[in-house]
N, C-alpha and C. Protein backbone atom coordinates (compact mmCIF):
# COMPACT_ATOMS: atom_id res chain seq x y z
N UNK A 1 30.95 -186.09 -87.50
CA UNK A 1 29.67 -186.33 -88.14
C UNK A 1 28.59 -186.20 -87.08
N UNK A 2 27.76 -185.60 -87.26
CA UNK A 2 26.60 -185.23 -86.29
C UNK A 2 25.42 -186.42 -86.39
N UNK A 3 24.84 -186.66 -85.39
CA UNK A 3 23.91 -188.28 -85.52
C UNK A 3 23.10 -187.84 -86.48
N UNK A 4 22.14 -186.75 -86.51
CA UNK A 4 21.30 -186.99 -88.09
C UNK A 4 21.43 -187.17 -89.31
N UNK A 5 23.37 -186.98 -89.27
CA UNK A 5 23.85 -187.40 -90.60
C UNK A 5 24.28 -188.69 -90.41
N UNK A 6 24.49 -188.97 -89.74
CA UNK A 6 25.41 -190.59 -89.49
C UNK A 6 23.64 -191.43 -89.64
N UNK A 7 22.54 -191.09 -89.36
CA UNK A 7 21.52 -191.77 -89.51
C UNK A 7 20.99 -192.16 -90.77
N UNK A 8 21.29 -190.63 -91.29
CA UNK A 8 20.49 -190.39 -92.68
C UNK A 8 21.55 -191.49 -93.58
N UNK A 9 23.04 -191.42 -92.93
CA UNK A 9 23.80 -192.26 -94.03
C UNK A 9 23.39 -193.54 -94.10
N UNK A 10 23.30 -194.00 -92.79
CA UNK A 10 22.90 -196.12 -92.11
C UNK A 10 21.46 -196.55 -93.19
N UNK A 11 20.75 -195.20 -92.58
CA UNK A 11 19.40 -195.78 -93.39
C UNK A 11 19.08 -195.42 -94.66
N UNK A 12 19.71 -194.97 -95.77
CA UNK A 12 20.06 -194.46 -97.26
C UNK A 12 20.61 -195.89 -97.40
N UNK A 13 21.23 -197.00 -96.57
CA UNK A 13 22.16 -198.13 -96.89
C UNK A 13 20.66 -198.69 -97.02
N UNK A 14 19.72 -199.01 -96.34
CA UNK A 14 18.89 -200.13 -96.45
C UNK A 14 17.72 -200.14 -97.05
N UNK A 15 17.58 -201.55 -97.96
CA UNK A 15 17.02 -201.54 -98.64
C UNK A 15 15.06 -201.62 -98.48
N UNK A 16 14.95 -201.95 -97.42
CA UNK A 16 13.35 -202.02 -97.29
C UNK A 16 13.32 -200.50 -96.61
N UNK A 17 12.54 -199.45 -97.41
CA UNK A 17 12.49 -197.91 -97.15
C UNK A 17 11.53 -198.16 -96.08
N UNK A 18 10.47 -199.27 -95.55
CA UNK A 18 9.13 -198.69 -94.92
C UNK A 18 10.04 -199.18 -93.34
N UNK A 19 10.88 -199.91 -93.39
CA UNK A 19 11.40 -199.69 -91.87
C UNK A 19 12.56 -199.03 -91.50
N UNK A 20 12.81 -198.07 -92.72
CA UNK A 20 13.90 -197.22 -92.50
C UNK A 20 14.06 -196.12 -91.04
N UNK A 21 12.68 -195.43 -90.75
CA UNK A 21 12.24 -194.61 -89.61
C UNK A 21 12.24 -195.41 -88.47
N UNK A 22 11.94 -196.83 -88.21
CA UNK A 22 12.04 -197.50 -87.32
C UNK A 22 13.54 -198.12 -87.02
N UNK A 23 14.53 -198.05 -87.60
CA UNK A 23 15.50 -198.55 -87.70
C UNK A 23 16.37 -197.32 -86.94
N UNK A 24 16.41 -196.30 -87.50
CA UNK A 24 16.55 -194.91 -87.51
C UNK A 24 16.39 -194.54 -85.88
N UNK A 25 14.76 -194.79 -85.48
CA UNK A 25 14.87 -194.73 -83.95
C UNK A 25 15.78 -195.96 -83.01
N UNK A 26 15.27 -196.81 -83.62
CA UNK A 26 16.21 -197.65 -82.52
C UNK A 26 17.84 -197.64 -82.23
N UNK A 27 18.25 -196.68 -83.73
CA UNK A 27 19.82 -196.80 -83.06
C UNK A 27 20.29 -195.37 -82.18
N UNK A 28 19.01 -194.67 -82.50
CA UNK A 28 19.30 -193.54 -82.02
C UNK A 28 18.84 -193.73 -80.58
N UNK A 29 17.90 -194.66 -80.39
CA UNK A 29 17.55 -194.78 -78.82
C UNK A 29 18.60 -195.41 -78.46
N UNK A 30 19.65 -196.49 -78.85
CA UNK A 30 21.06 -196.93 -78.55
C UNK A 30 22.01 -196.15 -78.34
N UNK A 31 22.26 -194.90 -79.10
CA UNK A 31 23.54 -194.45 -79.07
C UNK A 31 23.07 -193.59 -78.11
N UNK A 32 21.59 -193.05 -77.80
CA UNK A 32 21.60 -192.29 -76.52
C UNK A 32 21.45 -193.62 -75.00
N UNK A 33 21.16 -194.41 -75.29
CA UNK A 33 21.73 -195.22 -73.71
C UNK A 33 23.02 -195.69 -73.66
N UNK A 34 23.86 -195.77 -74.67
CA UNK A 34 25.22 -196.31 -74.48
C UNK A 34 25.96 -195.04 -74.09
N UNK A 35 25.52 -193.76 -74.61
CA UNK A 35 26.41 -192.01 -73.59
C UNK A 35 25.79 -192.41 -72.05
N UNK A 36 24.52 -192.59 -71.54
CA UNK A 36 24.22 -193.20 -70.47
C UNK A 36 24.74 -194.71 -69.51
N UNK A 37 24.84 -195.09 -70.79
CA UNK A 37 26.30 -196.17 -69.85
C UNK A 37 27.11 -195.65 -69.54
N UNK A 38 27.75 -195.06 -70.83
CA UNK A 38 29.50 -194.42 -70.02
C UNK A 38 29.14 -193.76 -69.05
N UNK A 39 28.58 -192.65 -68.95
CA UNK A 39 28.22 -191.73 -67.99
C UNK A 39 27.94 -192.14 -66.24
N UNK A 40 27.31 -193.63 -66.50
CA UNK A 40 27.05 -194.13 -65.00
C UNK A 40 28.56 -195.22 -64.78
N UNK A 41 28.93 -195.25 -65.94
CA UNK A 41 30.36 -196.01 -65.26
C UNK A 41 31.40 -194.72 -65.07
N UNK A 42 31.18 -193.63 -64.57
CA UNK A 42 32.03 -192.42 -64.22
C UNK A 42 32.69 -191.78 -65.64
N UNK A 43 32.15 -191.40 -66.14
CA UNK A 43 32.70 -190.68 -67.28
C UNK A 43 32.15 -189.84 -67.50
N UNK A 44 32.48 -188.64 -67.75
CA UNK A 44 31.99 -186.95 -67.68
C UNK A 44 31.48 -187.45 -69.13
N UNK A 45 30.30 -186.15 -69.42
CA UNK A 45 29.35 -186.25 -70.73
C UNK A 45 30.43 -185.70 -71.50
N UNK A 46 31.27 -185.14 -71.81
CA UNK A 46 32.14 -184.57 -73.03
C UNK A 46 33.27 -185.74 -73.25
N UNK A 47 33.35 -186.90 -72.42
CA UNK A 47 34.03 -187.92 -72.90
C UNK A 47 33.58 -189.09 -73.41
N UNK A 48 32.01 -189.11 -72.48
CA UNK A 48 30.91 -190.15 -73.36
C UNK A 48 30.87 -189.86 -74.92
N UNK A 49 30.71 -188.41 -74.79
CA UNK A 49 30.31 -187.86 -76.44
C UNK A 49 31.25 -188.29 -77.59
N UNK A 50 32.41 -188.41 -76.88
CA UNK A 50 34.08 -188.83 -77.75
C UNK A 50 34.05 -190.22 -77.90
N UNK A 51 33.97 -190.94 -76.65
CA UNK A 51 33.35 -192.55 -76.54
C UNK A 51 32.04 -192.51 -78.05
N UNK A 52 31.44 -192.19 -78.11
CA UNK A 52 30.54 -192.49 -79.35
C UNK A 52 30.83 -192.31 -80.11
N UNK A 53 31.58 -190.73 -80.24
CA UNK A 53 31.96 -190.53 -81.73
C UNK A 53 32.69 -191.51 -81.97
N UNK A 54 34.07 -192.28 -81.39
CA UNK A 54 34.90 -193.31 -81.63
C UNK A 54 34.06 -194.63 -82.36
N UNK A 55 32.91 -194.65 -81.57
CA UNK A 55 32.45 -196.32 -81.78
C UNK A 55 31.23 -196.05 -83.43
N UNK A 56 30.85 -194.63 -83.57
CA UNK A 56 30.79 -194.08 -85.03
C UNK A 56 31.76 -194.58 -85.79
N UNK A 57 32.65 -194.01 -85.51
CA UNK A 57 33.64 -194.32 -86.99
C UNK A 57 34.05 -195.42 -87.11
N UNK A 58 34.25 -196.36 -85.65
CA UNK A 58 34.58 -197.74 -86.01
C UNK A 58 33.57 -198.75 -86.78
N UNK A 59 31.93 -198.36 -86.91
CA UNK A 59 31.05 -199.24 -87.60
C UNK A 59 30.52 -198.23 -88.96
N UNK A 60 31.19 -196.91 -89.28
CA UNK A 60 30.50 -196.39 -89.96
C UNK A 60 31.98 -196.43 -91.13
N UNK A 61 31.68 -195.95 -92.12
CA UNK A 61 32.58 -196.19 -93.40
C UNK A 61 32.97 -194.15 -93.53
N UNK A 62 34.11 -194.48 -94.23
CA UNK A 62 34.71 -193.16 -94.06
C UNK A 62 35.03 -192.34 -92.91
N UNK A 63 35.01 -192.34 -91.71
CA UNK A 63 34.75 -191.91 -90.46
C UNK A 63 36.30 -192.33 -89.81
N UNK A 64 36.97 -193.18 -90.45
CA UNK A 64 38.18 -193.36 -89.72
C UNK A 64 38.98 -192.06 -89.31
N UNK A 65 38.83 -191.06 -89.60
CA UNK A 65 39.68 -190.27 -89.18
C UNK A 65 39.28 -189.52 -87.47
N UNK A 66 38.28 -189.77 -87.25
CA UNK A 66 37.52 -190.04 -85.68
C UNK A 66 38.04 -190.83 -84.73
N UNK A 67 38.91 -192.14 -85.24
CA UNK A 67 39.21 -192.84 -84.47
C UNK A 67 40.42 -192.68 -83.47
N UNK A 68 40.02 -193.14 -82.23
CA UNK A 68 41.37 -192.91 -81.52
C UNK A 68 42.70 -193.91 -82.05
N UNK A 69 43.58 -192.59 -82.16
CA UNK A 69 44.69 -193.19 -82.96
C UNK A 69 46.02 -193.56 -82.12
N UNK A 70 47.05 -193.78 -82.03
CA UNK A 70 48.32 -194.49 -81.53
C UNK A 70 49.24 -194.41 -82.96
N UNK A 71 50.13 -193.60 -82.48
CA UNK A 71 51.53 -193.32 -83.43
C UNK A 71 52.43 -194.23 -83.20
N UNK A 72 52.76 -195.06 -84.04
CA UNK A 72 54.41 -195.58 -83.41
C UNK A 72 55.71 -194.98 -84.00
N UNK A 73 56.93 -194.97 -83.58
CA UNK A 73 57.71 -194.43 -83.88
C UNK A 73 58.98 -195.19 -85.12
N UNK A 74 60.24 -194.80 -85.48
CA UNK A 74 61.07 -196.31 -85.84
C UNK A 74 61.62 -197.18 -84.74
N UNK A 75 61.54 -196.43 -82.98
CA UNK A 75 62.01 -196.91 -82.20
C UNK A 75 61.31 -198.15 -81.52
N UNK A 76 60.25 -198.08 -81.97
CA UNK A 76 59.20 -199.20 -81.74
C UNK A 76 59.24 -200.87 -82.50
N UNK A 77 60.17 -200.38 -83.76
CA UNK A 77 60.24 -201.44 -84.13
C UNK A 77 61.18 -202.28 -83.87
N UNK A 78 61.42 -203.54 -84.32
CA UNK A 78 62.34 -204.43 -84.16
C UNK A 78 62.90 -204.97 -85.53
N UNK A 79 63.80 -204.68 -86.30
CA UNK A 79 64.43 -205.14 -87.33
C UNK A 79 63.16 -205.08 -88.53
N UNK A 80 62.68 -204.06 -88.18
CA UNK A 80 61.41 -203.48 -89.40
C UNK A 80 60.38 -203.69 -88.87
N UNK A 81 59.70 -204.32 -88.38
CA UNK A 81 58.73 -205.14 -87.57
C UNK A 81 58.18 -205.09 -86.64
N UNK A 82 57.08 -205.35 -86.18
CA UNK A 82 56.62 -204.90 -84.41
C UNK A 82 55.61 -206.18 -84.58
N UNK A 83 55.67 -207.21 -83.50
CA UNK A 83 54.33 -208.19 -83.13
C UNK A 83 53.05 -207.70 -82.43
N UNK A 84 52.27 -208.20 -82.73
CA UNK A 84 50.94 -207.89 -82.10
C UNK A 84 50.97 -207.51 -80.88
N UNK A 85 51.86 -208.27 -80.17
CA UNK A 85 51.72 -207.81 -78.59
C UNK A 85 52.26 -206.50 -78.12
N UNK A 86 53.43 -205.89 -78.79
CA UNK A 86 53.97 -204.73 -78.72
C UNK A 86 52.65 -203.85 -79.18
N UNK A 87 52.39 -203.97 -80.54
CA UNK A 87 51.15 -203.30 -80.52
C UNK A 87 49.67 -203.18 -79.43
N UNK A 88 49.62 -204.13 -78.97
CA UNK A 88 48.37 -204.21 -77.79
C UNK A 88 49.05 -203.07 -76.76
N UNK A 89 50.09 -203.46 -76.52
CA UNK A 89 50.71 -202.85 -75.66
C UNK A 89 50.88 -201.65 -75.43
N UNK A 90 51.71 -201.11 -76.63
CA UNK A 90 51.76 -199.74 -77.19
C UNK A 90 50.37 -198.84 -77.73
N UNK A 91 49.85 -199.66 -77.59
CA UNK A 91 48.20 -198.29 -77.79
C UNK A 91 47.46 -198.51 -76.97
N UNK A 92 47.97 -199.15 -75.88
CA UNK A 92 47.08 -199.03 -74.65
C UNK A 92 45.29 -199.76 -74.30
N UNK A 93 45.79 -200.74 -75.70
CA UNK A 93 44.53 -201.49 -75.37
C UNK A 93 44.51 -203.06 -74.34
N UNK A 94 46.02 -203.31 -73.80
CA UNK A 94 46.29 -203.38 -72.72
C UNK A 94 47.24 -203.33 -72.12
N UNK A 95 47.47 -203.93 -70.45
CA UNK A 95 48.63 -202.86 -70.09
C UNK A 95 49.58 -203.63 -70.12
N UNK A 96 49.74 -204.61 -70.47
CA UNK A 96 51.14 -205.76 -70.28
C UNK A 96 50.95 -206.91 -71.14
N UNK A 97 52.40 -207.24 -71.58
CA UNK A 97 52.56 -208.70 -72.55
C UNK A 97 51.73 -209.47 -72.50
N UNK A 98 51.75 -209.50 -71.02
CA UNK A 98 51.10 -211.05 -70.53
C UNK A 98 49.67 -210.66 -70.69
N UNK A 99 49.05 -209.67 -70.62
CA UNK A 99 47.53 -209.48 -71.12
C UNK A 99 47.52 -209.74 -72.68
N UNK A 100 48.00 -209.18 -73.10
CA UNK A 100 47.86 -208.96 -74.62
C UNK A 100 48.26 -210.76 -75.74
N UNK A 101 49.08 -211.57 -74.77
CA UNK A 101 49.19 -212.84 -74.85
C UNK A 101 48.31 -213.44 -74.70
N UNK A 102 47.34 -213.21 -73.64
CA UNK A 102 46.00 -213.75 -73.23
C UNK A 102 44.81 -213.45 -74.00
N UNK A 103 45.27 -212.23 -74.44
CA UNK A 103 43.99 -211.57 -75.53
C UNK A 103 44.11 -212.23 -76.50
N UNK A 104 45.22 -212.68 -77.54
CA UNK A 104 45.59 -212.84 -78.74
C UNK A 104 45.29 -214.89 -78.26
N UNK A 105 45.58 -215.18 -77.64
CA UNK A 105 45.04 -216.73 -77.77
C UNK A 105 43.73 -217.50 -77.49
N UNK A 106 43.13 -216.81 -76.78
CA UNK A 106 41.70 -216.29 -76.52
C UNK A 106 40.92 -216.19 -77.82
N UNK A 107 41.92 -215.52 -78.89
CA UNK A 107 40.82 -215.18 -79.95
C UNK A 107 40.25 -213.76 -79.81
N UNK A 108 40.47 -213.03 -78.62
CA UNK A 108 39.54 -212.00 -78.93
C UNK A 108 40.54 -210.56 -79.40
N UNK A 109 41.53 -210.77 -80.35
CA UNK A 109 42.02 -209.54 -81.22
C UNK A 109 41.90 -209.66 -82.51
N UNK A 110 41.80 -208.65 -83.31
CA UNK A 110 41.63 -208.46 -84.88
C UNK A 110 42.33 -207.56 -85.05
N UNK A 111 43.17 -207.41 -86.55
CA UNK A 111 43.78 -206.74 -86.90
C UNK A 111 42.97 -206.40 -88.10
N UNK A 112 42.26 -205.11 -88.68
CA UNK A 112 41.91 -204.88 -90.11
C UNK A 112 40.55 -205.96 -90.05
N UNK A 113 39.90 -206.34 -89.32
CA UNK A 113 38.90 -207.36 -89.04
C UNK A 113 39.38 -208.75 -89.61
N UNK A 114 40.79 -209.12 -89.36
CA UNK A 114 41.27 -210.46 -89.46
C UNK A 114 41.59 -210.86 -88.02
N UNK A 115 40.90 -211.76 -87.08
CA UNK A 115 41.20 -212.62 -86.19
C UNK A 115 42.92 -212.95 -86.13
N UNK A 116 43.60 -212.57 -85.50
CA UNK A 116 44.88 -213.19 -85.14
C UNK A 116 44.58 -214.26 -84.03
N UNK A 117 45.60 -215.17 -84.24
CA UNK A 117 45.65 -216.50 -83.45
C UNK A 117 47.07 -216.65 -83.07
N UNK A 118 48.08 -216.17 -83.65
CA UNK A 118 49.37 -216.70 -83.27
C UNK A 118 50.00 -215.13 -82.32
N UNK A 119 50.82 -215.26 -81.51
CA UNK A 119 51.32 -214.12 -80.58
C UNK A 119 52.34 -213.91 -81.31
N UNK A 120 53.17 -214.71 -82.30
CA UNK A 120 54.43 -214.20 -83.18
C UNK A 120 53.82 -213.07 -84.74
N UNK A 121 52.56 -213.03 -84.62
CA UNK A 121 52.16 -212.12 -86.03
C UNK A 121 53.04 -210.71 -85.53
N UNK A 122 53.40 -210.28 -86.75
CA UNK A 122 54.37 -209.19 -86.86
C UNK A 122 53.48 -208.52 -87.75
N UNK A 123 54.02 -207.31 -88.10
CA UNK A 123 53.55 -205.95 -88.72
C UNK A 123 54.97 -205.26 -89.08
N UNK A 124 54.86 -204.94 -90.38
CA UNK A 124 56.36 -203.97 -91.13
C UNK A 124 55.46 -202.71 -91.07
N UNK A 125 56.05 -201.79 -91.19
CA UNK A 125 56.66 -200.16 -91.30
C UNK A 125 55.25 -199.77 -92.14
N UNK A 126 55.67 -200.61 -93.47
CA UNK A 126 55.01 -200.07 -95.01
C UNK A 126 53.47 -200.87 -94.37
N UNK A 127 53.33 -201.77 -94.24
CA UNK A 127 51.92 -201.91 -93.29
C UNK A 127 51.19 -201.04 -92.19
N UNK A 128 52.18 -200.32 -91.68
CA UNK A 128 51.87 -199.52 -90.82
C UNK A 128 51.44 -198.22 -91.14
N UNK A 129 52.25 -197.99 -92.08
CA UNK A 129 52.33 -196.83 -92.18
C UNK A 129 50.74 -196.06 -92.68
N UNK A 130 50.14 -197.29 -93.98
CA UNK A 130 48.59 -196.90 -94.27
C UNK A 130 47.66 -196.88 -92.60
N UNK A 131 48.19 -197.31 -91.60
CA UNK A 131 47.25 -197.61 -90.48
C UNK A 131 46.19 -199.16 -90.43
N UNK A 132 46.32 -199.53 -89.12
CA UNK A 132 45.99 -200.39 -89.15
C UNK A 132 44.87 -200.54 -87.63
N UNK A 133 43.56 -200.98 -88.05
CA UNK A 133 42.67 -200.77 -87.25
C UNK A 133 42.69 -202.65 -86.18
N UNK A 134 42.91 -201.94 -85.07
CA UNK A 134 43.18 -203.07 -84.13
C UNK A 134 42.08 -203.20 -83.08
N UNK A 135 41.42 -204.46 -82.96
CA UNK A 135 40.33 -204.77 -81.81
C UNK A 135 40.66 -205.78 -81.03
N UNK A 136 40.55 -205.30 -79.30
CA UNK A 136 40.20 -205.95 -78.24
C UNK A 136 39.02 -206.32 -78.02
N UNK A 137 38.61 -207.23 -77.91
CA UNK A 137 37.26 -207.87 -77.48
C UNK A 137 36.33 -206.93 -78.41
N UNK A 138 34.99 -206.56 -78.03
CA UNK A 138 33.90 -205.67 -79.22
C UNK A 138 34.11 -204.56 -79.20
N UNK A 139 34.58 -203.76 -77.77
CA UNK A 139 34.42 -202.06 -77.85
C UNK A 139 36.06 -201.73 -77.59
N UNK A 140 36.75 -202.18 -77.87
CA UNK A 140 38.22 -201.52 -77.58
C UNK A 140 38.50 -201.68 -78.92
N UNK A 141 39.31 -200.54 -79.47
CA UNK A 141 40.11 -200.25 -80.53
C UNK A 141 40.89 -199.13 -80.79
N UNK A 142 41.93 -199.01 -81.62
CA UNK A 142 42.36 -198.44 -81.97
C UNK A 142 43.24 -197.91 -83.41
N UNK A 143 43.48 -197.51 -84.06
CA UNK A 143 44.11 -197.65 -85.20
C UNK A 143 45.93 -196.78 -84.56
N UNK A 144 46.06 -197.48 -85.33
CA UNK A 144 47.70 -197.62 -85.38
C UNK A 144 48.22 -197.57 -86.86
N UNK A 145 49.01 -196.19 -86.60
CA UNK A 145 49.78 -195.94 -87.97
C UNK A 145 51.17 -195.75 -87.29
N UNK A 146 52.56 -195.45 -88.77
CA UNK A 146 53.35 -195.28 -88.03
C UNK A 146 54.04 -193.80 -88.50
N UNK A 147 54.47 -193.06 -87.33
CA UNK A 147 54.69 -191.94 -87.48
C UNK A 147 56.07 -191.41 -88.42
């Protein structure tokens, strides 16, 4: 989706039309300093550009297919099943148990924008399989289906 359409869609959502143009600039002055963040935290402009498109589809509707995705396999599971932490794990939103233990009691993971609290939440196959959109703290995510 190209930003003048992703704009035209945000501000078609809201209902007071006379600050629609003002609304319009300010996210567009955002999504051009957040390619300028990535960019000064070392990231070439053709990966910033991917970095946005990602964080598009994660606040925009229909757009999921943009998102960076993570396949799991049947070998991934465990007697049908995979826990949250295997999942943190396995899509690389972090690099070890013991992070992803820390993430999940902390509070700062969501599954499908449901807060998990317990490190024993599991996930079946047939759950998986529609995909399931997973967040680390505000800007990490990923969706997870199963292959």
């Amino acid at each position: 989706m190209e930003r003048r359409d992703y704009l035209e869609l945000m501000t078609g959502q809201i209902r007071c039309k006379k600050m629609c143009p003002v609304i319009a600039k300010e996210v567009e002055d955002h999504i051009e300093d957040q390619k300028q963040v990535f960019m000064a935290e070392g990231m070439k402009e053709e990966e910033a550009e991917k970095a946005q498109a990602a964080a598009k589809a994660l606040f925009s509707q229909g757009a999921a297919a943009d998102m960076p995705t993570t396949e799991l396999t049947p070998e991934d599971l465990t007697d049908g099943s995979i826990d949250i932490l295997s999942i943190l794990v396995k899509s690389g939103l972090v690099p070890s148990r013991a992070e992803a233990r820390r993430a999940v009691q902390q509070g700062g993971v969501t599954v499908e924008g449901e807060k998990v609290g317990d490190i024993k939440t599991s996930y079946t196959a047939d759950t998986l399989g529609e995909g399931l959109v997973v967040k680390k703290g505000k800007k990490n995510f990923r969706k997870v289906v199963m292959k």
